[in-house]
PDB file of N, CA and C in Angstrom:
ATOM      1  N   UNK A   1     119.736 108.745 132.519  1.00  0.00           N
ATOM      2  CA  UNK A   1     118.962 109.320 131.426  1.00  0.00           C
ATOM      3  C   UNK A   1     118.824 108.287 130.307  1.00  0.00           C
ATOM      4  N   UNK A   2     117.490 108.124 129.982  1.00  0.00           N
ATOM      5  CA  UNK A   2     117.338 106.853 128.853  1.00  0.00           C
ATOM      6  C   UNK A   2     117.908 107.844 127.364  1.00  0.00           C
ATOM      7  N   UNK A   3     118.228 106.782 126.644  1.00  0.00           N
ATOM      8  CA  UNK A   3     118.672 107.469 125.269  1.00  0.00           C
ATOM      9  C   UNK A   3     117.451 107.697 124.140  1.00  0.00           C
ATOM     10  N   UNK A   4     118.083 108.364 123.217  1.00  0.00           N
ATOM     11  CA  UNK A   4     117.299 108.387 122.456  1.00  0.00           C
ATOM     12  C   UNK A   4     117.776 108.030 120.967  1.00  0.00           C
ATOM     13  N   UNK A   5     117.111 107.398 120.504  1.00  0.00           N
ATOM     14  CA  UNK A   5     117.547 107.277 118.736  1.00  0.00           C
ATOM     15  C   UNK A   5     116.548 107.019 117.869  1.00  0.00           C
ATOM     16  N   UNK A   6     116.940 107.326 116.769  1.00  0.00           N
ATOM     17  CA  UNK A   6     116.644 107.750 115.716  1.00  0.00           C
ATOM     18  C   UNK A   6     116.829 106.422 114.633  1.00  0.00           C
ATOM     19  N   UNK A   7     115.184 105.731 114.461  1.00  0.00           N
ATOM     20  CA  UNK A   7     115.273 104.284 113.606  1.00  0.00           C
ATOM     21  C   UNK A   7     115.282 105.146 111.752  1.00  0.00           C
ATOM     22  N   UNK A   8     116.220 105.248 111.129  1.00  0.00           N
ATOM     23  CA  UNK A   8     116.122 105.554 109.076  1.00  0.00           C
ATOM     24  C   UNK A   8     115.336 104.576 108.554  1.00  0.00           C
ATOM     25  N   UNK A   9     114.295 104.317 108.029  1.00  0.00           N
ATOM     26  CA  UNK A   9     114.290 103.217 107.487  1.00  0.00           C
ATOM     27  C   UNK A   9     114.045 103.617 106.136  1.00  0.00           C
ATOM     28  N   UNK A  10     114.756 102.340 105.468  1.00  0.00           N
ATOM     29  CA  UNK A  10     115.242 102.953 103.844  1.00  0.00           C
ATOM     30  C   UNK A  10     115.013 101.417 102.920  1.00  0.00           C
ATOM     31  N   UNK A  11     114.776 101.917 101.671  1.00  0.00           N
ATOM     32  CA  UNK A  11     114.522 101.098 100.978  1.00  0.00           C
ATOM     33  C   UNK A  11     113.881 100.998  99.719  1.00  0.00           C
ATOM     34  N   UNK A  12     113.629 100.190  98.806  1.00  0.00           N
ATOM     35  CA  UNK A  12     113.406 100.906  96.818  1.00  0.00           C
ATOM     36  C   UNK A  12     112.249 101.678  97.017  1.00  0.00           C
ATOM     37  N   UNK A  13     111.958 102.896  96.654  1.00  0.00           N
ATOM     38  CA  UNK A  13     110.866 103.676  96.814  1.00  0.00           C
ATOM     39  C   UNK A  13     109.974 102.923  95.710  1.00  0.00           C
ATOM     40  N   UNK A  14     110.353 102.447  94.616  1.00  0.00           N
ATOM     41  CA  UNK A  14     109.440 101.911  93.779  1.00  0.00           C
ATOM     42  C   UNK A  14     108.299 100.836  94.332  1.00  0.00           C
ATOM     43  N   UNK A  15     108.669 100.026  95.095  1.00  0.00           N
ATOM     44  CA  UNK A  15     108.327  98.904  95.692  1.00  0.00           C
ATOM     45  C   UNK A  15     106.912  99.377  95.912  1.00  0.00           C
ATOM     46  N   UNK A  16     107.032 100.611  97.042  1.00  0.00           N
ATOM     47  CA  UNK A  16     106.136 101.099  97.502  1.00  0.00           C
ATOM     48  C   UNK A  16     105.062 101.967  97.057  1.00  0.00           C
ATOM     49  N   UNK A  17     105.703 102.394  95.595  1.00  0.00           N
ATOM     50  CA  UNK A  17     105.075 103.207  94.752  1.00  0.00           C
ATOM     51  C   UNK A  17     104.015 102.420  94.040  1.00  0.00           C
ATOM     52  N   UNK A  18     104.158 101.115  93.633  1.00  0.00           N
ATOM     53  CA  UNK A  18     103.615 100.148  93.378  1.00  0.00           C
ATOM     54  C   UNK A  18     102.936  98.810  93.572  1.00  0.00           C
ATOM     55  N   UNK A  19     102.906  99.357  95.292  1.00  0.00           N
ATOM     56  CA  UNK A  19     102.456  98.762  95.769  1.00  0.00           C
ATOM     57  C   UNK A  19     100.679  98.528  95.773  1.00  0.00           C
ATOM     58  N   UNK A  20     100.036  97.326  95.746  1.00  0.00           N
ATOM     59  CA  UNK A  20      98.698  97.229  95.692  1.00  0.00           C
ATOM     60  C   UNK A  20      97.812  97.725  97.671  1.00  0.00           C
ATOM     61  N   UNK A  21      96.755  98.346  97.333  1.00  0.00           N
ATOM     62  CA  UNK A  21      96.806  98.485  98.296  1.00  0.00           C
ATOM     63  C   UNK A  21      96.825  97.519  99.934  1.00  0.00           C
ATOM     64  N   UNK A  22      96.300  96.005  99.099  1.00  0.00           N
ATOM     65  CA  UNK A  22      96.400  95.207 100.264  1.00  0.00           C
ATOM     66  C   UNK A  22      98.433  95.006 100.815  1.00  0.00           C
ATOM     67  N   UNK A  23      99.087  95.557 100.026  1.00  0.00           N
ATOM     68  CA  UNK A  23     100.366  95.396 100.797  1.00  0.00           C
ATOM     69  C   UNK A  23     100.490  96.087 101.627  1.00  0.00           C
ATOM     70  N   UNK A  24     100.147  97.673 100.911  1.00  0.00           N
ATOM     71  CA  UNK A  24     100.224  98.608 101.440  1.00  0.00           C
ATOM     72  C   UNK A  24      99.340  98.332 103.417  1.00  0.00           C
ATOM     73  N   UNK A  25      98.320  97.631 103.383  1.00  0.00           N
ATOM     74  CA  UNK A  25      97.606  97.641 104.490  1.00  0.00           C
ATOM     75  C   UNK A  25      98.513  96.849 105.353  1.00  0.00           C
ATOM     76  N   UNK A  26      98.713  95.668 104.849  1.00  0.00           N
ATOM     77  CA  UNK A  26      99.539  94.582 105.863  1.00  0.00           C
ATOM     78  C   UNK A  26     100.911  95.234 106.281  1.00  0.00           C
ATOM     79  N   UNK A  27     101.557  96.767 105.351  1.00  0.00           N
ATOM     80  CA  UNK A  27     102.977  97.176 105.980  1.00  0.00           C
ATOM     81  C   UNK A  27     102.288  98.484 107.028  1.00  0.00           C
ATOM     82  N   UNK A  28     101.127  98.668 106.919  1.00  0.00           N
ATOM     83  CA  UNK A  28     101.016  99.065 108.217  1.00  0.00           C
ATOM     84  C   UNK A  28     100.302  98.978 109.580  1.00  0.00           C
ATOM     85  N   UNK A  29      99.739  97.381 109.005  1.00  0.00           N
ATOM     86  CA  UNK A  29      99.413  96.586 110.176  1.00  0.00           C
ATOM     87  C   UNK A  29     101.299  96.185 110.817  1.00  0.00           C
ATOM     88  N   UNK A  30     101.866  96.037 110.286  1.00  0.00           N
ATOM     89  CA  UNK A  30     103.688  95.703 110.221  1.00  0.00           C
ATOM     90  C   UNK A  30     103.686  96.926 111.518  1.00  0.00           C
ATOM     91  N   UNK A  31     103.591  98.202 111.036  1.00  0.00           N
ATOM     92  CA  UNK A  31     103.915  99.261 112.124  1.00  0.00           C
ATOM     93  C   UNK A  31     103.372  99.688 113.370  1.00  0.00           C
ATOM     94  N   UNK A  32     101.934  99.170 113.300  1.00  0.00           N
ATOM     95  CA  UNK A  32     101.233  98.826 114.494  1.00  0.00           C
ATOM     96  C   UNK A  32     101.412  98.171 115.227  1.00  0.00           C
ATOM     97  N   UNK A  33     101.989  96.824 114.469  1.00  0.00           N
ATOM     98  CA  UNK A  33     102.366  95.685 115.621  1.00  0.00           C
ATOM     99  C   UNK A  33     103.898  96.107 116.321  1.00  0.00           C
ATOM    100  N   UNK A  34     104.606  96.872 115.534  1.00  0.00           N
ATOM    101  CA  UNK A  34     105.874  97.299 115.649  1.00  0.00           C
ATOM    102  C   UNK A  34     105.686  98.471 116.838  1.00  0.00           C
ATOM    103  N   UNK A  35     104.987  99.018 116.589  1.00  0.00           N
ATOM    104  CA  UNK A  35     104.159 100.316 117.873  1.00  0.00           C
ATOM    105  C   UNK A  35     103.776  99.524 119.249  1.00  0.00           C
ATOM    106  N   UNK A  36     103.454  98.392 118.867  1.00  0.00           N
ATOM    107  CA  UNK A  36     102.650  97.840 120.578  1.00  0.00           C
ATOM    108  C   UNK A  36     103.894  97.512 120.925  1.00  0.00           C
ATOM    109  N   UNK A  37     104.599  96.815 120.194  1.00  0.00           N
ATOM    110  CA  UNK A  37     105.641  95.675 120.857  1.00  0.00           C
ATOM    111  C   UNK A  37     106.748  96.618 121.393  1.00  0.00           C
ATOM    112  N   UNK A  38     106.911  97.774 120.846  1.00  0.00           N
ATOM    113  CA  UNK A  38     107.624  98.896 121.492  1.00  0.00           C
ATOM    114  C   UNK A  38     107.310  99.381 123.159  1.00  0.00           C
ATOM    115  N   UNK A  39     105.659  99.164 122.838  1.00  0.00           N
ATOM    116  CA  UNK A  39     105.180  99.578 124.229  1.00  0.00           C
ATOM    117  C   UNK A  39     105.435  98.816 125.498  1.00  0.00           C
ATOM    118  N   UNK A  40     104.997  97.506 124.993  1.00  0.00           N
ATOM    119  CA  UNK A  40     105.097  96.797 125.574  1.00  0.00           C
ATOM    120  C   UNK A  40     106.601  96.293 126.188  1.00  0.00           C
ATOM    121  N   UNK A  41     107.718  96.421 125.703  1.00  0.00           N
ATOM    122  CA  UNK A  41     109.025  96.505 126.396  1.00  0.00           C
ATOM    123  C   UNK A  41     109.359  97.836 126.775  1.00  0.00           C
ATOM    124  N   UNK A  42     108.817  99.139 126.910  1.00  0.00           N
ATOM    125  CA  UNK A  42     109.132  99.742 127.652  1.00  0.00           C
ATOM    126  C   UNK A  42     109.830 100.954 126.823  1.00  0.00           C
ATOM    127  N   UNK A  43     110.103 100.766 125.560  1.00  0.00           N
ATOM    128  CA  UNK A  43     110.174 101.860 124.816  1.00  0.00           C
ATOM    129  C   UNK A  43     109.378 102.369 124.152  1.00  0.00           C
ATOM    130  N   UNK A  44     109.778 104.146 124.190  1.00  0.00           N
ATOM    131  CA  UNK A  44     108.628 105.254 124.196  1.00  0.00           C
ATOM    132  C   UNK A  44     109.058 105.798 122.963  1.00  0.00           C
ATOM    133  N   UNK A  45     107.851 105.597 121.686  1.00  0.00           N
ATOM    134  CA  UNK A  45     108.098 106.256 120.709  1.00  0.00           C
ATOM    135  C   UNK A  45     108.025 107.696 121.205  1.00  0.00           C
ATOM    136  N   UNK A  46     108.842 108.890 120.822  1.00  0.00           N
ATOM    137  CA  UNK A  46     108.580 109.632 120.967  1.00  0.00           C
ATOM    138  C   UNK A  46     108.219 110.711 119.793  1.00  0.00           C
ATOM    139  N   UNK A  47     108.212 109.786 118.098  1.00  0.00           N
ATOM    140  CA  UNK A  47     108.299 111.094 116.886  1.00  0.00           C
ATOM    141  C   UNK A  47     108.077 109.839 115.998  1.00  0.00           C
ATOM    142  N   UNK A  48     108.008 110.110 115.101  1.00  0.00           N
ATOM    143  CA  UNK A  48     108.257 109.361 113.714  1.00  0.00           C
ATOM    144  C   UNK A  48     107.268 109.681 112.401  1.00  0.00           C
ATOM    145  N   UNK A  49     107.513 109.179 111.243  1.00  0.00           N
ATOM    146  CA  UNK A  49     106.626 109.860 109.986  1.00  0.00           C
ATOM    147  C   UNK A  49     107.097 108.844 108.655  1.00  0.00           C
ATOM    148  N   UNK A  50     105.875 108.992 108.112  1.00  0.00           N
ATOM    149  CA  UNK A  50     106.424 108.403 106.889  1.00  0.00           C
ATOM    150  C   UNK A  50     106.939 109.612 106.115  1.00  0.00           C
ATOM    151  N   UNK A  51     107.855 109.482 105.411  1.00  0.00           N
ATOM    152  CA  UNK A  51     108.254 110.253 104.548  1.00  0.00           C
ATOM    153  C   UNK A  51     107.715 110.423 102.529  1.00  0.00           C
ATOM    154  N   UNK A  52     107.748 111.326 102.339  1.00  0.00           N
ATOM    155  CA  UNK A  52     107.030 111.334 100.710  1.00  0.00           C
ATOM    156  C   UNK A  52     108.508 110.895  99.746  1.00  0.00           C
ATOM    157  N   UNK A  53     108.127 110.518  98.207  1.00  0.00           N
ATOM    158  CA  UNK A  53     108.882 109.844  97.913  1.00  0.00           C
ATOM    159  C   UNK A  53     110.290 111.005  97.661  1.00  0.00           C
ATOM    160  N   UNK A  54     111.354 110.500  97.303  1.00  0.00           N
ATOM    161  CA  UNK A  54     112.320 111.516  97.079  1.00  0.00           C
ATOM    162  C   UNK A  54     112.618 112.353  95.744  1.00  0.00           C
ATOM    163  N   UNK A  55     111.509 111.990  94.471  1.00  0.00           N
ATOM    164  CA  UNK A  55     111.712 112.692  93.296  1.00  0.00           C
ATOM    165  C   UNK A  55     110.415 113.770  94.007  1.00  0.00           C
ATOM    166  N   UNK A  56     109.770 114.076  95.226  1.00  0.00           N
ATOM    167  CA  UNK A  56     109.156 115.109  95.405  1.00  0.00           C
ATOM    168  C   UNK A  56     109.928 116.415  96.246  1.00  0.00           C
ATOM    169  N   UNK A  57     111.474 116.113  96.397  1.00  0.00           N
ATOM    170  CA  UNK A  57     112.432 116.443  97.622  1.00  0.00           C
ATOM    171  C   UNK A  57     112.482 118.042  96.801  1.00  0.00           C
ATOM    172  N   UNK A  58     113.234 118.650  97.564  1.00  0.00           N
ATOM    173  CA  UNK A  58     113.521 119.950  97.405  1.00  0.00           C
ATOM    174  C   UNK A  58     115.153 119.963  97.720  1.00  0.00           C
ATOM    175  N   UNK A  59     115.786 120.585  97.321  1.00  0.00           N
ATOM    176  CA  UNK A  59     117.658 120.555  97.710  1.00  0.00           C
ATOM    177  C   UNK A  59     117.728 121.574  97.334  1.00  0.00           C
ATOM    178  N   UNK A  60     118.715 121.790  99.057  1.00  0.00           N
ATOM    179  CA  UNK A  60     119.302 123.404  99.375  1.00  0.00           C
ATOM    180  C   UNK A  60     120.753 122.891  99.234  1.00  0.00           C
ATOM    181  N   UNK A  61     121.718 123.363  98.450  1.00  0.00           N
ATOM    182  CA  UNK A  61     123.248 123.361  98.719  1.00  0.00           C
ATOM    183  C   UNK A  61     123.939 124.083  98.807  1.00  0.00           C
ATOM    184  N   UNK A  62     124.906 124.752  99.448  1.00  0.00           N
ATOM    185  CA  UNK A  62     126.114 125.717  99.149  1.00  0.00           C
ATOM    186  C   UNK A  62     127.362 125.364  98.766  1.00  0.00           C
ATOM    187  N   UNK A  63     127.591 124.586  97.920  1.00  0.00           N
ATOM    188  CA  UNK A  63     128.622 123.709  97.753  1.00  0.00           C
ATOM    189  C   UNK A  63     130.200 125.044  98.096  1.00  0.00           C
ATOM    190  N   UNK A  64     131.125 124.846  98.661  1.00  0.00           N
ATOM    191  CA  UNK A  64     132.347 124.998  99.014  1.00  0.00           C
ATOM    192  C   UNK A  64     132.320 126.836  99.357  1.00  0.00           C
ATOM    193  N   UNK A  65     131.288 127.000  99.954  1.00  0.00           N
ATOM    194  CA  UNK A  65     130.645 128.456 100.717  1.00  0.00           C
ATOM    195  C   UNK A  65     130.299 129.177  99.156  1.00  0.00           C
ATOM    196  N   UNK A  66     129.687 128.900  98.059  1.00  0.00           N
ATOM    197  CA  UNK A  66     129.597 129.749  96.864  1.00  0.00           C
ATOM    198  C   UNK A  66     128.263 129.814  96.703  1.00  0.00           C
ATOM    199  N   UNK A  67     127.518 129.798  95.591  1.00  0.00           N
ATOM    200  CA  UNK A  67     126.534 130.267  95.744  1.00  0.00           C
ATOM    201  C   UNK A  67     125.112 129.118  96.312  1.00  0.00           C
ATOM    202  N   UNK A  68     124.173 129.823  96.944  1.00  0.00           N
ATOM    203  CA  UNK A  68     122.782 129.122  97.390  1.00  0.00           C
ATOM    204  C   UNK A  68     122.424 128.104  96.410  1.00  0.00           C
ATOM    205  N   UNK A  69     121.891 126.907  96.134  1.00  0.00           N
ATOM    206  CA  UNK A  69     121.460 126.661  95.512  1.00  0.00           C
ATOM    207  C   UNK A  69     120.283 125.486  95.818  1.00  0.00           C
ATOM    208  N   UNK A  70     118.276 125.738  95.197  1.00  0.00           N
ATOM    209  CA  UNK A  70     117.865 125.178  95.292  1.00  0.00           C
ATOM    210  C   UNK A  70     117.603 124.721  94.366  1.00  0.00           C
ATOM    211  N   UNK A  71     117.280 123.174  94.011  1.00  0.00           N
ATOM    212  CA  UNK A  71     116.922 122.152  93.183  1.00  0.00           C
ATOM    213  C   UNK A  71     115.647 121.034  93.610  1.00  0.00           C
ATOM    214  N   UNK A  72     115.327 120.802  92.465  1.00  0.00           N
ATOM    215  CA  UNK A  72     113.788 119.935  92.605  1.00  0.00           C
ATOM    216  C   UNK A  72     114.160 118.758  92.717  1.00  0.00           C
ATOM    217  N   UNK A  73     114.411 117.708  93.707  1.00  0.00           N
ATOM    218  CA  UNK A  73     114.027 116.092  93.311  1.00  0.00           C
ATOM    219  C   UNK A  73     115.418 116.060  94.376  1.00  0.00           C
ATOM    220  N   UNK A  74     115.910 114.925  94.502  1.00  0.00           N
ATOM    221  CA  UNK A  74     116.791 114.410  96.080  1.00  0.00           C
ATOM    222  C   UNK A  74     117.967 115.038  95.722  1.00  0.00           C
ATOM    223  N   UNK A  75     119.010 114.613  96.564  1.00  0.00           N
ATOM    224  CA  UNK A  75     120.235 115.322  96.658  1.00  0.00           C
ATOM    225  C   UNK A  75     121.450 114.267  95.790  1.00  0.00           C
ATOM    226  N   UNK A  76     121.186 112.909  95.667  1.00  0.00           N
ATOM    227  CA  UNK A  76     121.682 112.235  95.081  1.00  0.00           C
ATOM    228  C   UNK A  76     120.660 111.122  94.419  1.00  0.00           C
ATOM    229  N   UNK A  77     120.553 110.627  93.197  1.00  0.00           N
ATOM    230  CA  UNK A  77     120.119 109.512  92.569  1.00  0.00           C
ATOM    231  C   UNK A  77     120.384 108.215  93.421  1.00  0.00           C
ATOM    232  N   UNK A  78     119.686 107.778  94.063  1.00  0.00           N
ATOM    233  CA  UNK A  78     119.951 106.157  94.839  1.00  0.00           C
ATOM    234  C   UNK A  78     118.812 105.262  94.184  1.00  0.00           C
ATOM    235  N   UNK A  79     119.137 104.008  94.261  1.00  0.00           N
ATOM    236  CA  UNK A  79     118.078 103.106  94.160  1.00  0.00           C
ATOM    237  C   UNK A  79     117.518 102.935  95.710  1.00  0.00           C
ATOM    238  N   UNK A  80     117.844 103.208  96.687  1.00  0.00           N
ATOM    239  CA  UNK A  80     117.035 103.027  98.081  1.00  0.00           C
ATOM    240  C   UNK A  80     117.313 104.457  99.058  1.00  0.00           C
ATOM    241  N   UNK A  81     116.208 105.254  99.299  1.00  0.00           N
ATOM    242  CA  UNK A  81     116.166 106.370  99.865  1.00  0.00           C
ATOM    243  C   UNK A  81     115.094 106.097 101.366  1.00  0.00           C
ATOM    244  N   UNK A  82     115.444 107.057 102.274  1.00  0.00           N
ATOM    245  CA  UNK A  82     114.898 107.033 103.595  1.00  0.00           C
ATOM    246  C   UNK A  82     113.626 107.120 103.211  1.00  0.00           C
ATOM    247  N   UNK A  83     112.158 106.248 104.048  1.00  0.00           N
ATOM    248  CA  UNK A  83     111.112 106.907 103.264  1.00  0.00           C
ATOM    249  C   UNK A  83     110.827 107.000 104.815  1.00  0.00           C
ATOM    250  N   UNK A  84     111.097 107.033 105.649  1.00  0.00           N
ATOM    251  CA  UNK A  84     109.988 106.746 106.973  1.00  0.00           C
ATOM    252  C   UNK A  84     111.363 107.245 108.463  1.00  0.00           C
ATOM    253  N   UNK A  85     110.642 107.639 109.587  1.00  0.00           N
ATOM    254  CA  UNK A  85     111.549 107.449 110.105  1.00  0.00           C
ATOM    255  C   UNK A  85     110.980 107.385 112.033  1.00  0.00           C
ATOM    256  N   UNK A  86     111.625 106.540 112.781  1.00  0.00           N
ATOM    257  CA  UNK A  86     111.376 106.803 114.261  1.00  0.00           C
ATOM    258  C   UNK A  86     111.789 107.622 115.166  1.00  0.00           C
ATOM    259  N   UNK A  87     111.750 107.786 116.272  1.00  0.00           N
ATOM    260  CA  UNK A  87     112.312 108.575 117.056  1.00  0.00           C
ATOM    261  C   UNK A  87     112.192 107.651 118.197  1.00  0.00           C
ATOM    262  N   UNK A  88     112.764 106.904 119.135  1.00  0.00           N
ATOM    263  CA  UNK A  88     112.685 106.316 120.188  1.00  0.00           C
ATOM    264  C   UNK A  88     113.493 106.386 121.316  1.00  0.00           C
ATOM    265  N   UNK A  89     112.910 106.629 122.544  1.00  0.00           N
ATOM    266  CA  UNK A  89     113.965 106.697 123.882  1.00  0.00           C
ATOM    267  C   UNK A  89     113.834 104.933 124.470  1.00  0.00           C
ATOM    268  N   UNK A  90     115.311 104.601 124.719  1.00  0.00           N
ATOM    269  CA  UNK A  90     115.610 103.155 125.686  1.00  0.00           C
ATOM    270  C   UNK A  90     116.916 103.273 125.543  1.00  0.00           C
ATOM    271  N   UNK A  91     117.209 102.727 126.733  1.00  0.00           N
ATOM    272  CA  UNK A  91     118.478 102.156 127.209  1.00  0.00           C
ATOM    273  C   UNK A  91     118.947 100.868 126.847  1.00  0.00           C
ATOM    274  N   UNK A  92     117.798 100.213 125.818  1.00  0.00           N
ATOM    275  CA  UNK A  92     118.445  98.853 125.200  1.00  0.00           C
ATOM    276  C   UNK A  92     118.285  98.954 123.588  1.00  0.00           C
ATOM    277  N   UNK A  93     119.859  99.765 122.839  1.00  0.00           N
ATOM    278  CA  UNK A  93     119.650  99.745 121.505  1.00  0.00           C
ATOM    279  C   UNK A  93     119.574  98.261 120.557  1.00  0.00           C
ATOM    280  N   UNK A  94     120.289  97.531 121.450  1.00  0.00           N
ATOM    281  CA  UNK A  94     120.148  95.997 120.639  1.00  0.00           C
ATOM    282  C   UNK A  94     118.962  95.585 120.526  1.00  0.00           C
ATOM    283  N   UNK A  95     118.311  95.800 121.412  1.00  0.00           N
ATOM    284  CA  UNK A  95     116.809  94.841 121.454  1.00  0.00           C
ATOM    285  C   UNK A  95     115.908  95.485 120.946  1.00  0.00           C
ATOM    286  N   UNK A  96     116.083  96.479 120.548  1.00  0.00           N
ATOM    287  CA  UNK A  96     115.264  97.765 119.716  1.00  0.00           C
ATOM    288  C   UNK A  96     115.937  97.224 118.431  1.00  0.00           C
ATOM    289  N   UNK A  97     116.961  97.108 117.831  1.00  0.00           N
ATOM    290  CA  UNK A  97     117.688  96.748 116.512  1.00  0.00           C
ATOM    291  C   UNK A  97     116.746  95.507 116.173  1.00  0.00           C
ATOM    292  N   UNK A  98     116.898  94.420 116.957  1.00  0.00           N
ATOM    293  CA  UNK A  98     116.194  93.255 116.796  1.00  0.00           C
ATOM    294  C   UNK A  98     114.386  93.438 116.407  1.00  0.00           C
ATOM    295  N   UNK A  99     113.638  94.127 117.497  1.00  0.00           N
ATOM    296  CA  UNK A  99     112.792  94.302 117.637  1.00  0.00           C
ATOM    297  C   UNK A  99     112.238  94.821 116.305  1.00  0.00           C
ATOM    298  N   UNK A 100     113.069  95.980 115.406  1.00  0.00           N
ATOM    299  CA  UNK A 100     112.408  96.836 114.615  1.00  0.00           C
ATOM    300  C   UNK A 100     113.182  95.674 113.278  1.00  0.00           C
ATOM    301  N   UNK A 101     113.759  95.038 113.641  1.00  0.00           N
ATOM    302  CA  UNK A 101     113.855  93.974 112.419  1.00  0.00           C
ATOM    303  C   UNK A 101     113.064  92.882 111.874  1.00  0.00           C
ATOM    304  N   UNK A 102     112.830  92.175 113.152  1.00  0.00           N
ATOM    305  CA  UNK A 102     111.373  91.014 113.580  1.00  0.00           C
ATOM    306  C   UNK A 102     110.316  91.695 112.453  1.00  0.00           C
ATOM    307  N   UNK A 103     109.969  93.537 112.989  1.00  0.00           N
ATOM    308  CA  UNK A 103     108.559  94.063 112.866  1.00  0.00           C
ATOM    309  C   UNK A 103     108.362  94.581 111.520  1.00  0.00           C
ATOM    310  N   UNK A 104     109.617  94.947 110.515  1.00  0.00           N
ATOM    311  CA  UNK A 104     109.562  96.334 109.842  1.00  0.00           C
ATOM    312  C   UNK A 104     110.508  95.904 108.362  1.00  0.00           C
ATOM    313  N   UNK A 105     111.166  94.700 108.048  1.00  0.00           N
ATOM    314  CA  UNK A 105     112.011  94.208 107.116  1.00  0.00           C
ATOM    315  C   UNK A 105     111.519  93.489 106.525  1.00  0.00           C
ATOM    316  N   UNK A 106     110.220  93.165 106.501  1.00  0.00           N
ATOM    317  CA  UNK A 106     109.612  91.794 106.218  1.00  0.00           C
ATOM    318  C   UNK A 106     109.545  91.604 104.566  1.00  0.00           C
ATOM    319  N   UNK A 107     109.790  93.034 103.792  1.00  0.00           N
ATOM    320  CA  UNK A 107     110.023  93.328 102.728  1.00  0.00           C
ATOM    321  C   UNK A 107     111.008  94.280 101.987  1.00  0.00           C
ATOM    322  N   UNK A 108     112.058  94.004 102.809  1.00  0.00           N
ATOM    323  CA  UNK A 108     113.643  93.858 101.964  1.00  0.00           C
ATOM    324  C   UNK A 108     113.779  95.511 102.646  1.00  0.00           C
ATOM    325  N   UNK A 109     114.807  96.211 102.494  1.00  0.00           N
ATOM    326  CA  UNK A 109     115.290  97.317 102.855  1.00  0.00           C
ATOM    327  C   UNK A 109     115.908  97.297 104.088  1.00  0.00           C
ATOM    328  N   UNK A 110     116.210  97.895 104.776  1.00  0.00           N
ATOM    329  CA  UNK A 110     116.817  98.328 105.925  1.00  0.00           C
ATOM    330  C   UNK A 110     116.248  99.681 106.789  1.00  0.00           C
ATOM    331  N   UNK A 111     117.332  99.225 108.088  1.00  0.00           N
ATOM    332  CA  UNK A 111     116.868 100.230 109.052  1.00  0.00           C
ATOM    333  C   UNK A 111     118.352 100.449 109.817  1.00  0.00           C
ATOM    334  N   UNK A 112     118.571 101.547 110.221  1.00  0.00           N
ATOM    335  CA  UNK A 112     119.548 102.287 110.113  1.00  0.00           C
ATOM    336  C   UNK A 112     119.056 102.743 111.840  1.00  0.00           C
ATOM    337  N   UNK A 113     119.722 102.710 113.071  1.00  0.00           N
ATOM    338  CA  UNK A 113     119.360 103.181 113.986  1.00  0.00           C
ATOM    339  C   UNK A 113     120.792 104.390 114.248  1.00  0.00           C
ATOM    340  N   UNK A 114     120.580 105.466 114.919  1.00  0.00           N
ATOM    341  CA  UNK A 114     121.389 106.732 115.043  1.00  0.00           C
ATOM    342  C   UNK A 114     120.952 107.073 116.267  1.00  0.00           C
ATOM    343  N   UNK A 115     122.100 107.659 117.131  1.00  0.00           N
ATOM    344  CA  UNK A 115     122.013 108.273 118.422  1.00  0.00           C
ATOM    345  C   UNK A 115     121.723 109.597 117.852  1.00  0.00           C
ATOM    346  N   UNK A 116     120.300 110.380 118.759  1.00  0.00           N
ATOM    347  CA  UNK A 116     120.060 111.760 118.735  1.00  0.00           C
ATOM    348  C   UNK A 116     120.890 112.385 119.548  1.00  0.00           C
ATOM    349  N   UNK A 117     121.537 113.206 119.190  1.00  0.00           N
ATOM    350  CA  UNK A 117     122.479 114.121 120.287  1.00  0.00           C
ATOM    351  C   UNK A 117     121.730 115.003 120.849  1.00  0.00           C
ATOM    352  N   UNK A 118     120.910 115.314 122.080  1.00  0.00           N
ATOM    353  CA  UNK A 118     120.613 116.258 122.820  1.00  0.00           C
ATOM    354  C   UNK A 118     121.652 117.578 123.292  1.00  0.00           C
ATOM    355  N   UNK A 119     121.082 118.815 123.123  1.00  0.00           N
ATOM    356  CA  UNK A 119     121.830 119.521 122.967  1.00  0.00           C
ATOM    357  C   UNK A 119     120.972 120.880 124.199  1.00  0.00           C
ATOM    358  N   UNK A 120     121.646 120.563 125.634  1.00  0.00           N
ATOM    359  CA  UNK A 120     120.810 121.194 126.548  1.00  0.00           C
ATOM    360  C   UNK A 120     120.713 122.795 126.377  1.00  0.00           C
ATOM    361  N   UNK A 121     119.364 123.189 126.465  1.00  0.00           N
ATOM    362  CA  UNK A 121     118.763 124.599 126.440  1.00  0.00           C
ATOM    363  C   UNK A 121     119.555 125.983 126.981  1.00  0.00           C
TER     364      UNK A 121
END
């Protein structure tokens, strides 16, 4: 069974907030090329999304089983929050690590890869 994981990618939301749009174009010519080169070795995106920024977040907490609580804007103040994220099945997480580094870092932040736990029906 090939695996599956889960690429975070995180990094200053400002960057992007302020970004002109020709950056904006070349980071997602960045994800296109990052999309073929996936294909092309044999891993199958299977999900992914950009995410909206995190002062638009919504937070549900129950802190220590007491009361519900929802709040407007992220769950913690960070200078670098998840904005985007993959979903990919392969049996080679290194070369996927590499691969989405080559394609997707080219302007500072990180990427965070996580095993999806399948959880049979």
């Amino acid at each position: 069974m090939t695996d599956r994981w889960t690429l975070l990618l995180w990094g200053d939301e400002s960057v992007w907030e302020n970004a002109t749009p020709e950056v904006q174009e070349r980071a997602m010519g960045e994800h296109g090329a990052f999309s073929e080169a996936c294909e092309a070795r044999g891993y199958r995106i299977v999900g992914g999304e950009e995410l909206g920024f995190s002062k638009n977040a919504v937070t549900v907490q129950r802190p220590d089983g007491g009361d519900l609580t929802i709040t407007e804007g992220p769950y913690v103040e960070l200078a670098e929050h998840v904005g985007g994220y993959y979903v990919i099945e392969t049996d080679d997480v290194q070369g996927l690590a590499r691969l989405a580094g080559e394609h997707l870092l080219t302007d500072g932040g990180g990427i965070e890869l996580r095993p999806v736990i399948v959880h049979d029906a």
